[in-house]
Protein backbone atom coordinates (compact mmCIF):
# COMPACT_ATOMS: atom_id res chain seq x y z
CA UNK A 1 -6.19 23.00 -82.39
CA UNK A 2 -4.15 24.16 -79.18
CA UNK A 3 -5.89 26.58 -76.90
CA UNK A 4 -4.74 29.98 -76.84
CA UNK A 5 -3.11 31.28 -73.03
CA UNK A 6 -4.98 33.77 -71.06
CA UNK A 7 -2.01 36.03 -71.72
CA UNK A 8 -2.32 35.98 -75.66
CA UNK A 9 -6.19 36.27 -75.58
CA UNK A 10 -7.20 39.18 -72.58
CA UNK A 11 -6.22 42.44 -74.14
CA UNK A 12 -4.75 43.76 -70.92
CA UNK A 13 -2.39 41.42 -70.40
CA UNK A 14 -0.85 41.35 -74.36
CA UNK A 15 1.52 44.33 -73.28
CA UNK A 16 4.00 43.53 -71.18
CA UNK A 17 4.42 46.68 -69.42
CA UNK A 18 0.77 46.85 -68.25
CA UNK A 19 0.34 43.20 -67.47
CA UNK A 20 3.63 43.43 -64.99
CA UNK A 21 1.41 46.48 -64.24
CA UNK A 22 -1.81 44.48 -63.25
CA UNK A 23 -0.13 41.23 -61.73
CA UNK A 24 1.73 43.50 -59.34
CA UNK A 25 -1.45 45.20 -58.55
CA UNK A 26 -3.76 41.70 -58.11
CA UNK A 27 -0.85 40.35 -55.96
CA UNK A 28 -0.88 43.24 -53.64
CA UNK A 29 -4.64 43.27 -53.63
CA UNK A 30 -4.59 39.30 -52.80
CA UNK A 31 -2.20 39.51 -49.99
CA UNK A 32 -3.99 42.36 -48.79
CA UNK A 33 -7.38 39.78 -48.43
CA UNK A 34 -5.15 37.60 -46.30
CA UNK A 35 -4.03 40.07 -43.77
CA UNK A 36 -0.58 41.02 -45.23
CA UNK A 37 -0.31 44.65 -46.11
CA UNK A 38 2.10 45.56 -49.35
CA UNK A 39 2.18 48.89 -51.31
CA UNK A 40 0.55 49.04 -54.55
CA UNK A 41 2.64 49.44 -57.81
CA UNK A 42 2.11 53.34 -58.77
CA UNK A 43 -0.12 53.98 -61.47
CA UNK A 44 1.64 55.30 -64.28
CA UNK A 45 0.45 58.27 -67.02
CA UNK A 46 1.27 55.53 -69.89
CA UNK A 47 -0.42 52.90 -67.84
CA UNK A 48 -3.46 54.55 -67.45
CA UNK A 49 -3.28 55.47 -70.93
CA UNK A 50 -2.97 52.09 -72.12
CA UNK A 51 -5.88 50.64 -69.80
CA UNK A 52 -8.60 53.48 -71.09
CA UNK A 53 -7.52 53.18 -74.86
CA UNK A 54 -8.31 49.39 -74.05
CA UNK A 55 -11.63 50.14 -71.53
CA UNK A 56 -12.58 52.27 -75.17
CA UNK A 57 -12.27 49.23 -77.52
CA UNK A 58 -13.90 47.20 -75.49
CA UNK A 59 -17.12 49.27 -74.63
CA UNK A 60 -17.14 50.07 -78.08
CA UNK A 61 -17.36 45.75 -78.74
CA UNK A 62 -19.84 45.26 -76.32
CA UNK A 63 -22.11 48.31 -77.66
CA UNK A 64 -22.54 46.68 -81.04
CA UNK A 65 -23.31 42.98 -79.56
């Protein structure tokens, strides 16, 4: 059976809006670590919308482990 990507699997990166979002954002934050300043992508109202609705789900799985 073929493994499943990261991409199809972590619930943050299945839409493609927020994981442009979040690879922008983990780029900037990387280049940062090595010394090379960048601005961060602006944090949207439908991005942050979409990131708590998934934060919700997932507390809500964890809760009833």
């Amino acid at each position: 059976m073929p493994k499943k990507s990261l991409k199809e699997t972590n619930p943050y990166l299945k839409d493609p809006e927020l994981r442009a979002f979040l690879i922008e954002r983990c780029v900037a934050s990387s280049t940062a670590i090595e010394g090379v300043h960048i601005k961060y992508p602006k944090l949207t109202k439908e991005i942050r919308k979409k990131m708590r609705e998934i934060a919700a789900v997932q507390q809500s799985h964890d809760k009833s482990r």
